[in-house]
N, C-alpha and C. Protein backbone atom coordinates (compact mmCIF):
# COMPACT_ATOMS: atom_id res chain seq x y z
N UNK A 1 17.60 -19.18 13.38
CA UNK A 1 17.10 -18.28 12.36
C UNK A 1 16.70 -19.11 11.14
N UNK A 2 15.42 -18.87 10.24
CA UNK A 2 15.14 -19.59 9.58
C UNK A 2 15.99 -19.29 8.22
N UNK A 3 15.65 -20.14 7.21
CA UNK A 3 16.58 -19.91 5.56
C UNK A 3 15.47 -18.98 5.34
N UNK A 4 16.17 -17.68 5.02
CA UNK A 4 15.40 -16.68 4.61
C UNK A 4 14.95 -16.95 2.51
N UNK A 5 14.83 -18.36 2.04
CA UNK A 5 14.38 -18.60 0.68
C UNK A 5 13.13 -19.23 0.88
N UNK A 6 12.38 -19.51 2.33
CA UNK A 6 11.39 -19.95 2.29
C UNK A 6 10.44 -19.36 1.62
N UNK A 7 9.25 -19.99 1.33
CA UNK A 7 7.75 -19.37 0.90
C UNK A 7 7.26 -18.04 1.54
N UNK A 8 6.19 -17.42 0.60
CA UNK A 8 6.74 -15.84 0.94
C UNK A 8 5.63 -15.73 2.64
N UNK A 9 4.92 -16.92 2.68
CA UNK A 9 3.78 -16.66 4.10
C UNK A 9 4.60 -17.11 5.06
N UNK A 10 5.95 -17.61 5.05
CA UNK A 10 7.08 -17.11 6.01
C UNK A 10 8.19 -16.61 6.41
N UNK A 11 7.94 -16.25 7.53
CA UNK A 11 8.66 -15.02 7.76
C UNK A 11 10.45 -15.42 8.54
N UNK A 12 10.52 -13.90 7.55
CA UNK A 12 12.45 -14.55 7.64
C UNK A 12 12.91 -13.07 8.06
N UNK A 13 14.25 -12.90 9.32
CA UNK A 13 14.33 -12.03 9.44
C UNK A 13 15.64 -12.12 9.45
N UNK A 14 16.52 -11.51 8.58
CA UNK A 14 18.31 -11.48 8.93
C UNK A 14 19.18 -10.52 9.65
N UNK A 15 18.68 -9.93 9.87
CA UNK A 15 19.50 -8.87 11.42
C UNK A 15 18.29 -8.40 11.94
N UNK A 16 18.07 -8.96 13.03
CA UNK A 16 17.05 -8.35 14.04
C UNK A 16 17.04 -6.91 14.53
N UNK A 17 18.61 -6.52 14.94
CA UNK A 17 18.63 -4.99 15.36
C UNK A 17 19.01 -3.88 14.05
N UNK A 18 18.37 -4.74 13.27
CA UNK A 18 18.30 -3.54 11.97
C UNK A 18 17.05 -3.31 11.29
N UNK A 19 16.61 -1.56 11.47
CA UNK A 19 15.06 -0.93 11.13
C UNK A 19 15.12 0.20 10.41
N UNK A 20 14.42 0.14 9.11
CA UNK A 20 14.54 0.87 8.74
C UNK A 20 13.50 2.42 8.44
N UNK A 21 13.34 3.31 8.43
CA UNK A 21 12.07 4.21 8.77
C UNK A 21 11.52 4.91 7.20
N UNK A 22 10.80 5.14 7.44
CA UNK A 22 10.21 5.54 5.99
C UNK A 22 8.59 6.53 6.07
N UNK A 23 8.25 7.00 4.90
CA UNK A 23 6.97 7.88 4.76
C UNK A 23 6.12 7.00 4.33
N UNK A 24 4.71 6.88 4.46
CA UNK A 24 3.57 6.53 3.78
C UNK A 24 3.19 8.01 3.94
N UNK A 25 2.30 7.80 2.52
CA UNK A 25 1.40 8.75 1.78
C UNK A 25 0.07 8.13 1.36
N UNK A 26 -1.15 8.87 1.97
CA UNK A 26 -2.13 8.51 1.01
C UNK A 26 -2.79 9.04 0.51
N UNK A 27 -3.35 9.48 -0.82
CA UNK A 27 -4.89 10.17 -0.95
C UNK A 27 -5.52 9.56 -1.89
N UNK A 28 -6.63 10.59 -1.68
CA UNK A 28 -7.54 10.40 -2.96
C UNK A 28 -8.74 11.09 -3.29
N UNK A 29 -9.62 10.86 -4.19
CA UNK A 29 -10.80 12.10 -4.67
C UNK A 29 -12.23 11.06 -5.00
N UNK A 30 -13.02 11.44 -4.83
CA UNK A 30 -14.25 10.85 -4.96
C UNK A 30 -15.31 11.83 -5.72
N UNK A 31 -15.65 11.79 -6.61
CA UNK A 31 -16.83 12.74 -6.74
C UNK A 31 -18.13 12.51 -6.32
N UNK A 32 -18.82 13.14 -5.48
CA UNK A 32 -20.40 12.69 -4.78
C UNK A 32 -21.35 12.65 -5.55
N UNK A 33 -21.24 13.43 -6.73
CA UNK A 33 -22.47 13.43 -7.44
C UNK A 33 -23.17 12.51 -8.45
N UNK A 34 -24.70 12.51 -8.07
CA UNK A 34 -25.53 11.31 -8.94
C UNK A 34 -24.93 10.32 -7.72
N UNK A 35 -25.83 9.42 -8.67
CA UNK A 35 -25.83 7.73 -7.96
C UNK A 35 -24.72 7.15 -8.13
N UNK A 36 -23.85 7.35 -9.25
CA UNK A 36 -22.42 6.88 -9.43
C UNK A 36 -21.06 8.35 -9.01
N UNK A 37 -20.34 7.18 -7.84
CA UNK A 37 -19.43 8.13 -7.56
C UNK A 37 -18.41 7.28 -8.09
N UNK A 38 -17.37 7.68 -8.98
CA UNK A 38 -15.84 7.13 -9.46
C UNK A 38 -14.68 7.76 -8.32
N UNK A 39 -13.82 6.91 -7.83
CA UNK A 39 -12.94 7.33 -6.82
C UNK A 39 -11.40 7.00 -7.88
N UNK A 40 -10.31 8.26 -7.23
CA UNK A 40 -9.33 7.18 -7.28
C UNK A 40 -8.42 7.68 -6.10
N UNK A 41 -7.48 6.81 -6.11
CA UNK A 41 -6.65 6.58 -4.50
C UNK A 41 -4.94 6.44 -4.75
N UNK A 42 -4.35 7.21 -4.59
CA UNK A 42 -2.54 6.80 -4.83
C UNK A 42 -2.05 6.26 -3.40
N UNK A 43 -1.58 5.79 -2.93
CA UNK A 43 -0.46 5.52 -2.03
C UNK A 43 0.91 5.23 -2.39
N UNK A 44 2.47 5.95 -1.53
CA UNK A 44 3.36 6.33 -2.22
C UNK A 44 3.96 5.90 -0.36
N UNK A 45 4.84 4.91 -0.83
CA UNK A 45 6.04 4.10 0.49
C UNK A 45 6.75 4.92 0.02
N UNK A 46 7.38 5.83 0.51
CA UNK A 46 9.00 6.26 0.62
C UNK A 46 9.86 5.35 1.59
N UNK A 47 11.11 5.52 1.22
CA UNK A 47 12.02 4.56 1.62
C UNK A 47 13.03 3.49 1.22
N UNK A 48 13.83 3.19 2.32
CA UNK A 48 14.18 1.73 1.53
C UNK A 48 13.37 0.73 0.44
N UNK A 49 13.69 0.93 -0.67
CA UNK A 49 12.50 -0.03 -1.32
C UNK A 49 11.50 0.62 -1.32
N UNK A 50 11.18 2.14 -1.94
CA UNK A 50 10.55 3.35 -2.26
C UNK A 50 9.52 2.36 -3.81
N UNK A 51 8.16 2.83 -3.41
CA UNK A 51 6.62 1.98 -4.48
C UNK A 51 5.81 3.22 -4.07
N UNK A 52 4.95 3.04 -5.45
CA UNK A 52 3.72 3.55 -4.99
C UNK A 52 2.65 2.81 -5.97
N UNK A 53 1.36 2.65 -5.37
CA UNK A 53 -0.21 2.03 -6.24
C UNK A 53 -0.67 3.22 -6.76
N UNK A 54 -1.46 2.89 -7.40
CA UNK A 54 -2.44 3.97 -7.61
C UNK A 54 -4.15 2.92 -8.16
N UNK A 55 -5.46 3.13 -7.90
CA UNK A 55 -6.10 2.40 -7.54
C UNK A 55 -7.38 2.90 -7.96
N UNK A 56 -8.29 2.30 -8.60
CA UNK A 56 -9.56 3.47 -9.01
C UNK A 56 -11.23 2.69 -9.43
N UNK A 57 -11.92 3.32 -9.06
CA UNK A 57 -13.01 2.36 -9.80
C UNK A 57 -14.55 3.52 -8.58
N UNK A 58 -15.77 2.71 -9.10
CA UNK A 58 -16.65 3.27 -8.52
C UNK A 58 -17.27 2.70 -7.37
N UNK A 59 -17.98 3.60 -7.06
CA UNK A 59 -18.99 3.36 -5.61
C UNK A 59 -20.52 3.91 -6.58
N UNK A 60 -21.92 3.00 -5.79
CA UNK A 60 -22.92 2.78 -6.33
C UNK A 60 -23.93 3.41 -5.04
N UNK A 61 -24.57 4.11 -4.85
CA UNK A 61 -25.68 4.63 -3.72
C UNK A 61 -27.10 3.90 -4.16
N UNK A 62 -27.15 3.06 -3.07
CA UNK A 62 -28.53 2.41 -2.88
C UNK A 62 -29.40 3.03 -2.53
């Protein structure tokens, strides 16, 4: 088993037969109208170690 203090692009695992289960959530809203659409987007981990983003900006129609 490796030292789980390595660098974070490896991977360390300390009890193999332990999993834990959890919710993802996602949404979000876009408005279509005109040439500029502004979006925004939440995602929400429930769980062990329970986060959520929230995320926003536009889209441009060519």
């Amino acid at each position: 088993m490796r030292d789980c203090r390595a660098p974070v692009a490896a991977m360390c695992f300390r009890d193999r037969n332990h999993t834990d289960t959890g919710l993802n959530l996602f949404g979000g809203y876009e408005s279509l109208k005109g040439k500029v659409h502004p979006f925004v987007e939440v995602r929400i981990i429930a769980g062990d170690g329970s986060r959520a983003q929230a995320a926003g900006g536009i889209n441009f129609t060519l």
